[in-house]
Protein backbone atom coordinates (compact mmCIF):
# COMPACT_ATOMS: atom_id res chain seq x y z
CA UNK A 1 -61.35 13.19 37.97
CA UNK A 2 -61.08 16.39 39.10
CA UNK A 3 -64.31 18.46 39.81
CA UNK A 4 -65.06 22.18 40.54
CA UNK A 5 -68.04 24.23 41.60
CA UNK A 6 -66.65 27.41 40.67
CA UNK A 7 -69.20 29.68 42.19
CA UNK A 8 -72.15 29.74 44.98
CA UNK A 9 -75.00 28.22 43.84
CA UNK A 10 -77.99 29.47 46.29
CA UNK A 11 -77.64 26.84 49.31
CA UNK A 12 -75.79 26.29 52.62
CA UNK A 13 -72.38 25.15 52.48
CA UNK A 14 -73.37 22.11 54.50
CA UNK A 15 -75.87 20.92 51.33
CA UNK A 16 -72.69 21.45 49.15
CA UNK A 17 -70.81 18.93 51.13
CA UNK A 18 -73.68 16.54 51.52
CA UNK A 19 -73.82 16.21 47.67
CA UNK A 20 -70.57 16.07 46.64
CA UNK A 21 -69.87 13.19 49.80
CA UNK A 22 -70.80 10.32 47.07
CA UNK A 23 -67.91 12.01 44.13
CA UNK A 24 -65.15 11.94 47.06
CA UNK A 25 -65.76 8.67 47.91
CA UNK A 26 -65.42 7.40 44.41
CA UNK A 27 -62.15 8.62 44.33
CA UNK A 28 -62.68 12.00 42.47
CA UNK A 29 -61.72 15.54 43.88
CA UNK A 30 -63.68 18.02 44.48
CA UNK A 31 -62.96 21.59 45.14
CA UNK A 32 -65.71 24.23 45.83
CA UNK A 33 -65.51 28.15 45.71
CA UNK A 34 -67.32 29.67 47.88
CA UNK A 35 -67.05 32.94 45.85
CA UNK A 36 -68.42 34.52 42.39
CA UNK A 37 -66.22 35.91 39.92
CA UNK A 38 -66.62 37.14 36.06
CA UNK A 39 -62.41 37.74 35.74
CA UNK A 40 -61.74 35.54 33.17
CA UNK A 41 -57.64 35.03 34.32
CA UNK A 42 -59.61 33.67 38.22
CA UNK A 43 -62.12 31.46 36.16
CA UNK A 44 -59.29 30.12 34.00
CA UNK A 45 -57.09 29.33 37.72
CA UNK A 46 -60.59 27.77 39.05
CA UNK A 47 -60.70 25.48 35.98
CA UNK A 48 -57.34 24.22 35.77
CA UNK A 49 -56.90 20.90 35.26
CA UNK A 50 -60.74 20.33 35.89
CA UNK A 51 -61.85 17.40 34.35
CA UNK A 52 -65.81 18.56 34.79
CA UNK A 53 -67.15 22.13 36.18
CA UNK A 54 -69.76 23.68 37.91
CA UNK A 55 -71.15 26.88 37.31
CA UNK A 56 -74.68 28.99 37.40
CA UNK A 57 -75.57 31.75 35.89
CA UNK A 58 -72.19 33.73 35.53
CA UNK A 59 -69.89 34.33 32.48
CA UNK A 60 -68.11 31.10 31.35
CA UNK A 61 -67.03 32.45 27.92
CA UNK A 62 -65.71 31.25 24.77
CA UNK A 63 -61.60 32.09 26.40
CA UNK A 64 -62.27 30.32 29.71
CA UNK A 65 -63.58 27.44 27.85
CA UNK A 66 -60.43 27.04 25.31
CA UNK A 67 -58.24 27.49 28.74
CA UNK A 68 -59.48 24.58 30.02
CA UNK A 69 -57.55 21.65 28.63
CA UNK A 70 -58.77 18.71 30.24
CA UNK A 71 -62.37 20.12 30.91
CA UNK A 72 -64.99 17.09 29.41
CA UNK A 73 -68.03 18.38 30.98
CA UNK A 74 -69.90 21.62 32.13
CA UNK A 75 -72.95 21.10 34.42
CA UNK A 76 -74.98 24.49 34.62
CA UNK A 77 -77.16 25.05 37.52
CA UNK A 78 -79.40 27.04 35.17
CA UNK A 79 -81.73 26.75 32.87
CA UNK A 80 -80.21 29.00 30.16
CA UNK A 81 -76.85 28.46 28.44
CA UNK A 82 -76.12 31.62 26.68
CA UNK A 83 -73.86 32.94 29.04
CA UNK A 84 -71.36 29.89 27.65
CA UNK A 85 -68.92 29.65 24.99
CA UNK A 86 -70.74 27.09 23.31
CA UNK A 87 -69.43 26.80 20.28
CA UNK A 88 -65.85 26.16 21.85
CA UNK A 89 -67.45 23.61 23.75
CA UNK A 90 -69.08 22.13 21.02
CA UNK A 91 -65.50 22.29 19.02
CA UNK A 92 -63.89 21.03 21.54
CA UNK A 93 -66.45 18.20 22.42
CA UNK A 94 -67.45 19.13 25.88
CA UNK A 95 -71.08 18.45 27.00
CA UNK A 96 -73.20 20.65 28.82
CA UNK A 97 -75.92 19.51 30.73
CA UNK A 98 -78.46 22.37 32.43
CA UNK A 99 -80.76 22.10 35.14
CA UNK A 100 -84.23 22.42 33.76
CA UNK A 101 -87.25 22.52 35.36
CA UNK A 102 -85.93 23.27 38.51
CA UNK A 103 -87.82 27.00 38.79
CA UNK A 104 -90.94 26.67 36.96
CA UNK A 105 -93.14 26.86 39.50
CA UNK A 106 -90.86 29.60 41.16
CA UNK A 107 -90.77 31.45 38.12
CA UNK A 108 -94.54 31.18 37.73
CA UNK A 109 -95.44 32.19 41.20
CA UNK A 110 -93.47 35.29 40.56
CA UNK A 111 -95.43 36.03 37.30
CA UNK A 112 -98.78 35.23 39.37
CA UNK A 113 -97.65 37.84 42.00
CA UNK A 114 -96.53 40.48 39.56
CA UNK A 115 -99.56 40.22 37.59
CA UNK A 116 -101.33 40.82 41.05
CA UNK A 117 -99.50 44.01 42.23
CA UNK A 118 -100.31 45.19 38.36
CA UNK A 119 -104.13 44.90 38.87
CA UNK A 120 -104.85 45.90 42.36
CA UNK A 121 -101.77 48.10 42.71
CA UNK A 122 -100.24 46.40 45.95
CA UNK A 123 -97.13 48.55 45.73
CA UNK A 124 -98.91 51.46 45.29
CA UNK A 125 -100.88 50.87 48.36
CA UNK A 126 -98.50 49.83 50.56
CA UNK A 127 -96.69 53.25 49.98
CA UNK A 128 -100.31 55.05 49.61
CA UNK A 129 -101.04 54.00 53.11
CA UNK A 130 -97.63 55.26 54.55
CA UNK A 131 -98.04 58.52 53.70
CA UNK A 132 -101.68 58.97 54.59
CA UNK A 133 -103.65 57.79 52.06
CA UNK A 134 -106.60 55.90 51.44
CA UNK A 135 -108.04 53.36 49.19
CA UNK A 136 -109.79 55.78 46.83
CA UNK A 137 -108.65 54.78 43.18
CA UNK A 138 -106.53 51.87 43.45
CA UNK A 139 -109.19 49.19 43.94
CA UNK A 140 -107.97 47.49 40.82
CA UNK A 141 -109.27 45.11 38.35
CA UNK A 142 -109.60 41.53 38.70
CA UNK A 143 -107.82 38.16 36.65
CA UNK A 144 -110.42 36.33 36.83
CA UNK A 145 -111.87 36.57 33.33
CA UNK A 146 -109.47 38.20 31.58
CA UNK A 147 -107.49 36.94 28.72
CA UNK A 148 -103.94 36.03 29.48
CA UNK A 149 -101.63 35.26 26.64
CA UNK A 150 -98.67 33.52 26.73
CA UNK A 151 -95.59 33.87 24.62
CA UNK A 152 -93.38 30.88 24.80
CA UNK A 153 -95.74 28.13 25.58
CA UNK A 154 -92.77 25.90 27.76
CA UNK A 155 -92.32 24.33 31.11
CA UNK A 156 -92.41 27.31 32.34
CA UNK A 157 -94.70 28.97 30.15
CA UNK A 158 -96.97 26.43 30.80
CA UNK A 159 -96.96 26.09 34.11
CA UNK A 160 -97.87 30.17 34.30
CA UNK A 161 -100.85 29.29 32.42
CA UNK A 162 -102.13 26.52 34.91
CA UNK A 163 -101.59 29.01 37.93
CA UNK A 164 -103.61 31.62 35.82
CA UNK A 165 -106.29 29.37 34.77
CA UNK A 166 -106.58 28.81 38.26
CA UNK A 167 -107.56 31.87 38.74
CA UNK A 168 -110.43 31.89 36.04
CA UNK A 169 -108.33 33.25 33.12
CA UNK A 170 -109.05 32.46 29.89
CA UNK A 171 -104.98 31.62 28.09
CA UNK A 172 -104.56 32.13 24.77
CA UNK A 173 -100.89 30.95 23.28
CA UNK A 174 -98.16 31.46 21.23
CA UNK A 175 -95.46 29.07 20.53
CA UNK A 176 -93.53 27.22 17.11
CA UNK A 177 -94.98 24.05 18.39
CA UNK A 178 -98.41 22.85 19.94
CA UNK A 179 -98.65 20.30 22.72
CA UNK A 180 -101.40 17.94 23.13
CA UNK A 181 -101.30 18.62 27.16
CA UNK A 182 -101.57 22.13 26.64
CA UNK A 183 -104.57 21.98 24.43
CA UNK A 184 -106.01 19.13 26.90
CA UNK A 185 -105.63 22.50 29.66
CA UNK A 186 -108.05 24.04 27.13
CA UNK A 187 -105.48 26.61 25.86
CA UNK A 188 -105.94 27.79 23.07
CA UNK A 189 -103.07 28.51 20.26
CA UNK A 190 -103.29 31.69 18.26
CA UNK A 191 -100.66 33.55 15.45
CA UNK A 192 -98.24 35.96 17.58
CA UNK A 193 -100.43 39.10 16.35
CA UNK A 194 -103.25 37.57 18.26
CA UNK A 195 -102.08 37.07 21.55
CA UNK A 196 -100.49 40.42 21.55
CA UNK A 197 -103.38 42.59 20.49
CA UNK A 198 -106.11 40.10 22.30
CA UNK A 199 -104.50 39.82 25.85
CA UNK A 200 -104.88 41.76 28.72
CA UNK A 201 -101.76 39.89 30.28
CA UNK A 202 -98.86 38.82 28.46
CA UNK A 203 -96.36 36.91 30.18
CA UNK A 204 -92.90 36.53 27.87
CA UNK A 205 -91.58 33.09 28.56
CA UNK A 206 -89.22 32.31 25.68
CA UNK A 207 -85.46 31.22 25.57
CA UNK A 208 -82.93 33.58 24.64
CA UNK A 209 -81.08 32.36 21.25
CA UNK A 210 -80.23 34.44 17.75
CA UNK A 211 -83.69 34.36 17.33
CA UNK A 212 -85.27 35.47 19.71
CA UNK A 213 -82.58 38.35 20.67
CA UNK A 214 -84.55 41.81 20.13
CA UNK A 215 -87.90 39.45 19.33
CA UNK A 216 -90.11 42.49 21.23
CA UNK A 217 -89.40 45.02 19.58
CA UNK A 218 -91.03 48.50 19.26
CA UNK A 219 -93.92 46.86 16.57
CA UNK A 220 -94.86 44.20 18.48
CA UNK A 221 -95.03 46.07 21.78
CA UNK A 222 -97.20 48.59 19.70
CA UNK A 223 -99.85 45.67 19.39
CA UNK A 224 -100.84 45.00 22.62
CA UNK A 225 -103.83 47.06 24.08
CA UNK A 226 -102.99 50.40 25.80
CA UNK A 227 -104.10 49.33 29.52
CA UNK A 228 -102.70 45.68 29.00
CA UNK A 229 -99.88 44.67 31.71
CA UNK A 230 -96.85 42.86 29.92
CA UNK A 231 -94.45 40.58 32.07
CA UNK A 232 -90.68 39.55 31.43
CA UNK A 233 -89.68 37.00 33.40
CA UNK A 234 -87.25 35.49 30.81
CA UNK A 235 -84.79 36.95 29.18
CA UNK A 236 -83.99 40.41 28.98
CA UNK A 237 -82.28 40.60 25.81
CA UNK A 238 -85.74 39.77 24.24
CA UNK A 239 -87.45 43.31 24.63
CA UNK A 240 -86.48 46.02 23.17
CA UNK A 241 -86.10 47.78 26.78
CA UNK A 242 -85.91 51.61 25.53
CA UNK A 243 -88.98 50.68 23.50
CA UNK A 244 -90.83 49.27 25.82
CA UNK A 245 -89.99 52.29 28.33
CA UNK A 246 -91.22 54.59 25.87
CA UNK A 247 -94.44 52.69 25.16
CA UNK A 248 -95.36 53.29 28.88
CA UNK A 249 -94.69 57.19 29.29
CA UNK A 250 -96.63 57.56 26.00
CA UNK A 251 -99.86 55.32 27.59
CA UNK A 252 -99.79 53.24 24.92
CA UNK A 253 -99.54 50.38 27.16
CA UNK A 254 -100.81 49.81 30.81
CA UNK A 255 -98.22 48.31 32.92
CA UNK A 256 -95.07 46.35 32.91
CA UNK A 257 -93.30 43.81 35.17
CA UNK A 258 -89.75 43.37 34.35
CA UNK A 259 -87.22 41.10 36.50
CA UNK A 260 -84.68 40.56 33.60
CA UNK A 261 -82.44 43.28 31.76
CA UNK A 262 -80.18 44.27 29.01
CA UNK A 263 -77.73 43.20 32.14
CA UNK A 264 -77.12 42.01 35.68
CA UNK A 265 -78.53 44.44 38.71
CA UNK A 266 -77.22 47.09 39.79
CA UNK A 267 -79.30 48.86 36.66
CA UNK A 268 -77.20 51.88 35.75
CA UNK A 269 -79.38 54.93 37.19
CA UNK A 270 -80.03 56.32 33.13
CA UNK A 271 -81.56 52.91 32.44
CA UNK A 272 -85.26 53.86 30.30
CA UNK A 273 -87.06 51.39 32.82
CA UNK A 274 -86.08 52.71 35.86
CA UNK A 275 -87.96 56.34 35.15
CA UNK A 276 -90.51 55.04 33.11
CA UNK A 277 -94.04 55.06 34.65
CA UNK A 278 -96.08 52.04 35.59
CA UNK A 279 -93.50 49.57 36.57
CA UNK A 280 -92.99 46.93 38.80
CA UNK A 281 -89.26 46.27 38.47
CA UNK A 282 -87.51 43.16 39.99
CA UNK A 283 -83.45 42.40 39.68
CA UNK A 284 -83.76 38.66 38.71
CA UNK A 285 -85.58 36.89 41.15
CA UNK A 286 -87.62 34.77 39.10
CA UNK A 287 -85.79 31.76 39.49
CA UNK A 288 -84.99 32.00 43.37
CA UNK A 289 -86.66 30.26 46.37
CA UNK A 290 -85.42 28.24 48.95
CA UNK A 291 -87.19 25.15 47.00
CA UNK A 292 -85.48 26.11 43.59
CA UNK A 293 -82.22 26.75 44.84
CA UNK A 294 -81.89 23.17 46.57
CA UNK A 295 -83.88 21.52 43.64
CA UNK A 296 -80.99 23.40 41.08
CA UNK A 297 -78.46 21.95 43.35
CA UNK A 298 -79.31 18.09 43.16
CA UNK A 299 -80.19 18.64 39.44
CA UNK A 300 -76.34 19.94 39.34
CA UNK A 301 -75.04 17.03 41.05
CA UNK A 302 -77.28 14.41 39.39
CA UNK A 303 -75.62 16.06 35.83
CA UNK A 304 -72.16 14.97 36.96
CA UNK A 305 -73.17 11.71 38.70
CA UNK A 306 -74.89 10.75 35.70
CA UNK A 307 -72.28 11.56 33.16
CA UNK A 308 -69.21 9.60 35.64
CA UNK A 309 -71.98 6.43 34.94
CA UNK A 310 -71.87 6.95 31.33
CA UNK A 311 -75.30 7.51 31.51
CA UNK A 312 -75.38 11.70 30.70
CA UNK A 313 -79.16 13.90 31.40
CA UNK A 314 -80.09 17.09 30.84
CA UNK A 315 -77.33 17.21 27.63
CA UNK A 316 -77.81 20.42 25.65
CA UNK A 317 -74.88 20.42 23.77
């Protein structure tokens, strides 16, 4: 068969080689691109005549996917799948297989850190002390005892509750389902109004889908208390951005951390985030470490490995 990783995927060359050694051996080829690209005429070259491809986080729409005759298989070093033509694949019976799990505790850390430089304004005081400054004012507030909701009680979600229960938070959750190791944690499920309006800290961690597209919107963002800090680490379709903006430069809300947008950094300059007050902005770094990126790339591997056995994991679709 023939196999393509059609785009970087976050680790040296040399690890590329190193996992793909076992498919040439078997007889399969395997071509690698050491380059990213969203033109759909160069992604529909790079999957000609693949058999199974490789991608991350870029494009691979609906036209790319129709182009690809022989393609049987898409293995997705991410966690998402929304940037796919799915439905083609789905009408054309080609499975794709993510890599889950591979950045929760990356992703978590981040929200950790975020929430940190929210309460005891680190960013504020590293550029307070280059111009002079003192510590007068910043000193912050603590997490320890304060109530941190969660919205989108996942892998991910949950492991962001562990880290801030470490910490001496109480977490309060909202989610369509209830897990028996989450309430074992001690966290405790609440209706969405709750969390919102009860938390001092609410950390977004749901999936983008039809459903949740636009799911923060102006009303819900109005429910949370006006010094609470809100992190987006997900998605950034979810939140209503301009909303959200607003919400700050009116002080109806305290702080937000964003590392996910309406798009993929660069941020056009007349984006509402990017002037509104009391941000901590990020261009989607949640997911990357040197840990998650080679995790994401065995996960990748083990995908295509596993479907050439007959034996398929992480199937989505």
């Amino acid at each position: 068969m023939k196999i393509s990783l059609l785009e970087p995927i976050g680790v040296p060359e040399n690890a590329i080689k190193e996992l793909a050694h076992g498919l040439k051996e078997k007889g399969h080829e395997f071509v690698y691109y050491d380059t990213k690209t969203t033109d759909k005429e160069e992604l529909k070259k790079r999957s000609a005549g693949c058999d199974i491809v490789m991608i991350a986080n870029n494009p691979y729409p609906t036209e790319v996917v129709e182009a690809a005759d022989k393609l049987k298989m898409l293995s997705v070093a991410f966690t998402g799948i929304d940037h796919i033509g799915v439905e083609k694949c789905k009408e054309k019976g080609v499975m794709i297989c993510n890599a889950a799990g591979y950045s929760n505790q990356t992703v978590a850390e981040l929200v950790i850190g975020m929430a940190i430089d929210a309460l005891r304004n680190v960013a504020k005081a590293n550029a307070t002390v280059r111009n002079g400054g003192t510590s007068a004012g910043i000193g912050g507030r603590e997490i320890c005892g304060r109530t941190v909701g969660i919205v989108g009680l996942g892998r991910i979600g949950l492991m962001c509750a562990k880290l801030f229960q470490a910490f001496g938070a109480n977490v309060i959750a909202y989610n369509r389902s209830e897990s028996e190791e989450a309430k074992a944690m001690g966290i405790t499920y609440k209706s969405l109004e709750e969390v919102l309006s009860k938390s001092d800290i609410v950390s977004l961690n749901l999936p983008l889908n039809a459903e949740t597209r636009g799911f923060m919107d102006a009303e819900k963002i109005a429910l949370m208390k006006p010094d609470a800090v809100f992190i987006n680490c997900a998605r950034g379709p979810i939140v209503d951005n301009a909303a959200l903006a607003k919400a700050l430069n009116e002080d109806k809300l305290g702080f937000a951390c964003v590392d996910v947008f309406d798009m993929e950094p660069p941020i056009p300059a007349d984006y509402p985030l990017l002037s509104a007050k009391n941000t901590l902005l990020t261009p989607h770094q949640a997911f990357i470490s040197e840990e998650s990126m080679l995790r994401r790339a065995k996960i990748v591997f083990d995908n295509v490995y596993a479907f050439l056995e007959g034996n398929p994991i992480n199937v989505c679709k």
